[in-house]
C-alpha atoms as a PDB file:
ATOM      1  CA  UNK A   1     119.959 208.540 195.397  1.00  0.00           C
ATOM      2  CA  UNK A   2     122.260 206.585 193.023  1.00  0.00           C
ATOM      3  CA  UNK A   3     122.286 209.611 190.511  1.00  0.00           C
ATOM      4  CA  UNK A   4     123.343 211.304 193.153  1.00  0.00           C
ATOM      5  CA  UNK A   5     126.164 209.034 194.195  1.00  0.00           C
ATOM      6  CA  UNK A   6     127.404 208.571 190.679  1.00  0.00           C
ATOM      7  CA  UNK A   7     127.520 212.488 190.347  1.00  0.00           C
ATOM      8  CA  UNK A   8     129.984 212.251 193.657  1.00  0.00           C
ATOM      9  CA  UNK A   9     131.888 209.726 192.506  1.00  0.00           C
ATOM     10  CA  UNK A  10     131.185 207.021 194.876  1.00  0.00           C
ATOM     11  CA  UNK A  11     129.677 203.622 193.811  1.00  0.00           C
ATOM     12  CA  UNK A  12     125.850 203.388 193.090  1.00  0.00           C
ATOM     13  CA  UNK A  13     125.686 200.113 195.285  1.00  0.00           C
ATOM     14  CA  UNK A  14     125.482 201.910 198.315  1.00  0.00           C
ATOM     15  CA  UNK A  15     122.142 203.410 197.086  1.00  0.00           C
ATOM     16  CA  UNK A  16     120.836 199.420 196.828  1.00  0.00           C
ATOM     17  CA  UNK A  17     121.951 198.291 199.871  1.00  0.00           C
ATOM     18  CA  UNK A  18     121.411 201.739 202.119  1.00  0.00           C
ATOM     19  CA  UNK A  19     120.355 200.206 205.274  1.00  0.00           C
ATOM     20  CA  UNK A  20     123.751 198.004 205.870  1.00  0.00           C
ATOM     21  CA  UNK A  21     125.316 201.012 204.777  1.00  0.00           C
ATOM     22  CA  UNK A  22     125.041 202.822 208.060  1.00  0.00           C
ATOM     23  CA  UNK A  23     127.258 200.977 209.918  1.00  0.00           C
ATOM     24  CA  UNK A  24     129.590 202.321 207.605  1.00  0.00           C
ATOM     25  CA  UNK A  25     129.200 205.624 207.552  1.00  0.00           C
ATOM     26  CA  UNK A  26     128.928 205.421 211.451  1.00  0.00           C
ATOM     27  CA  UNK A  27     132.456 204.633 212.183  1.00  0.00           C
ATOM     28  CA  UNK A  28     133.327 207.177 209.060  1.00  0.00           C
ATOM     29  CA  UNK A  29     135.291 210.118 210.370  1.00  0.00           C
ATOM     30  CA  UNK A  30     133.074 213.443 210.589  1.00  0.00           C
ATOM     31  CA  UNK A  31     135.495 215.164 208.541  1.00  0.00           C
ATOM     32  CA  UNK A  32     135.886 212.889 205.694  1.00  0.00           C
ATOM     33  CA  UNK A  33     134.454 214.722 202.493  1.00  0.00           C
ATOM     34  CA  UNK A  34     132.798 211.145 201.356  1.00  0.00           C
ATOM     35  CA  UNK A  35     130.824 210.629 204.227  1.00  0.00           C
ATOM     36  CA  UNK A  36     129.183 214.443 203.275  1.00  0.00           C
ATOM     37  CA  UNK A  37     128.415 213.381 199.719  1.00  0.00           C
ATOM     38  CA  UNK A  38     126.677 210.429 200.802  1.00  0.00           C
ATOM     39  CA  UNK A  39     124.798 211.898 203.608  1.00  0.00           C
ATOM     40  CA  UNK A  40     123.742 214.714 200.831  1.00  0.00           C
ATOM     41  CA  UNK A  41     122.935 211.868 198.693  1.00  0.00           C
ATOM     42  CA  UNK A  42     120.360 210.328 201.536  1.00  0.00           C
ATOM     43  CA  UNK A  43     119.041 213.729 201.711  1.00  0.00           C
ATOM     44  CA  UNK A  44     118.449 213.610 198.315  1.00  0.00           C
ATOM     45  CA  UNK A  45     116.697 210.540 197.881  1.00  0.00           C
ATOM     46  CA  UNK A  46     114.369 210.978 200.791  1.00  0.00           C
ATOM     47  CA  UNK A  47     113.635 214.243 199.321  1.00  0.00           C
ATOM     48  CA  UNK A  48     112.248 212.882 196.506  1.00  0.00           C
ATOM     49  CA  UNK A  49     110.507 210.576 198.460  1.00  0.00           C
ATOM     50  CA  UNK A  50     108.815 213.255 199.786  1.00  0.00           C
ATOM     51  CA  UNK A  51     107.964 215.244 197.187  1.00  0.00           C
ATOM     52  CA  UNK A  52     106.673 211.932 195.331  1.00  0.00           C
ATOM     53  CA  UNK A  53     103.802 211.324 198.593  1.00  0.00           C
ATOM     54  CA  UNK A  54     102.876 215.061 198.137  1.00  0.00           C
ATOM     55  CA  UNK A  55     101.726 214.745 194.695  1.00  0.00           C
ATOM     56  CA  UNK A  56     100.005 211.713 195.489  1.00  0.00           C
ATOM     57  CA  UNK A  57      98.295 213.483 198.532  1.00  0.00           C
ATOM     58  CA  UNK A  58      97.584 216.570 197.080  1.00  0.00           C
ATOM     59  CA  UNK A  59      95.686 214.195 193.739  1.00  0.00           C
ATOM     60  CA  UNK A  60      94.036 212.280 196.501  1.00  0.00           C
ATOM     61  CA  UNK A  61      92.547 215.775 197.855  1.00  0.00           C
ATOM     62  CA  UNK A  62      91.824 217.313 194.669  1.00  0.00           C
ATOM     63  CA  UNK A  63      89.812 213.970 193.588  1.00  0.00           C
ATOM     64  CA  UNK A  64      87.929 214.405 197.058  1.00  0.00           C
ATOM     65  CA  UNK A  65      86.630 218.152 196.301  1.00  0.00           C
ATOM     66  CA  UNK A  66      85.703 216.444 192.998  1.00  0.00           C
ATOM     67  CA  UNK A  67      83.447 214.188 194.455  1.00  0.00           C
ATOM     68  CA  UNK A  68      82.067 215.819 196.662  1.00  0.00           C
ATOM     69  CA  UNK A  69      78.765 216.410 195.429  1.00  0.00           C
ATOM     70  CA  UNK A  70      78.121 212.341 195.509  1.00  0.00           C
ATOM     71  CA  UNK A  71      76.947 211.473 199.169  1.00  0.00           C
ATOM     72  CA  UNK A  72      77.288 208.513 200.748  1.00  0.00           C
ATOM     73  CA  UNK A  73      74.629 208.853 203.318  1.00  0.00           C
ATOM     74  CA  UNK A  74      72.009 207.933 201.002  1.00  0.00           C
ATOM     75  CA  UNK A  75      71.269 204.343 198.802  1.00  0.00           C
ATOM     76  CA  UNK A  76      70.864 204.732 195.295  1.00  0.00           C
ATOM     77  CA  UNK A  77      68.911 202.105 193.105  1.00  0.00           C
ATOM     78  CA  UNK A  78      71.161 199.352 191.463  1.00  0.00           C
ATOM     79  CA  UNK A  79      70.744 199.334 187.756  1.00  0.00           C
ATOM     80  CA  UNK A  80      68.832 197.073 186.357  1.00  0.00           C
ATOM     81  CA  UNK A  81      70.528 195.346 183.117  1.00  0.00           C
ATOM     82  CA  UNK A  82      68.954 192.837 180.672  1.00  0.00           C
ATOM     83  CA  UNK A  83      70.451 189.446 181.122  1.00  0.00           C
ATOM     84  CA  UNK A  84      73.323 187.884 178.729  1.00  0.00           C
ATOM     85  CA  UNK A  85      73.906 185.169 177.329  1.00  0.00           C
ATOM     86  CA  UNK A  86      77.615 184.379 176.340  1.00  0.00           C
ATOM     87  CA  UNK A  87      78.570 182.209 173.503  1.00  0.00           C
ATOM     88  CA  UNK A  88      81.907 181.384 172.838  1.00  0.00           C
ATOM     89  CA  UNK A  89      83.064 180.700 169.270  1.00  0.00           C
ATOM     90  CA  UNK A  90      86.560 179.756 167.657  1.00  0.00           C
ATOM     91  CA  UNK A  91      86.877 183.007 166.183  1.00  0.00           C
ATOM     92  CA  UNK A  92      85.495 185.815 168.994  1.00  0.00           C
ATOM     93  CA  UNK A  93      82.894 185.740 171.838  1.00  0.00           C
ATOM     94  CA  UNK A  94      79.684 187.063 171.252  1.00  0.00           C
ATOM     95  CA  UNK A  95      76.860 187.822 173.609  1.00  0.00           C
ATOM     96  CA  UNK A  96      72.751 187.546 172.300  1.00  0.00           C
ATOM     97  CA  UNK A  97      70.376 189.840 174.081  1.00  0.00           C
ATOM     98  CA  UNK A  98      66.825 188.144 176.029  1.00  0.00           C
END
């Protein structure tokens, strides 16, 4: 949205501080060729909005036909995993097998 704003002209801030904005732009004329940029300038930014919770749905939905094939309706044996023991030293940690 500020890319936008700077590319109109108009100061950046309004992008930072959007929601006191409105007032503003409320009791802005209809005609008044600033009040357009910035309301192209919201419909910019929540347009990328958008676009940026699409890709993250449509990963979300690819990841789910992915794993798929793993069911959840059924308990599968914890693996079992010799003990450790942990020794710390000056110069690195090191772990000895039982």
């Amino acid at each position: 949205m500020s890319g936008a704003l700077s590319g109109a002209g108009l100061p950046a801030d309004i992008a930072r501080d959007s929601e006191r904005f409105i007032f503003v732009l409320r009791s802005m004329a209809d005609s008044d060729p600033r009040k357009s940029a910035i309301l192209e300038s919201y419909t910019k930014g929540f347009h990328a909005v958008f676009v940026a919770t699409t890709a993250v749905s449509a990963s979300a939905l690819v990841a789910g036909f992915l794993i798929r094939k793993f069911s959840m309706d059924t308990a599968r044996p914890a693996v079992q995993r010799e003990p450790r023991i942990y020794i710390r030293t000056a110069s690195r940690r090191r772990h000895l097998s039982l």
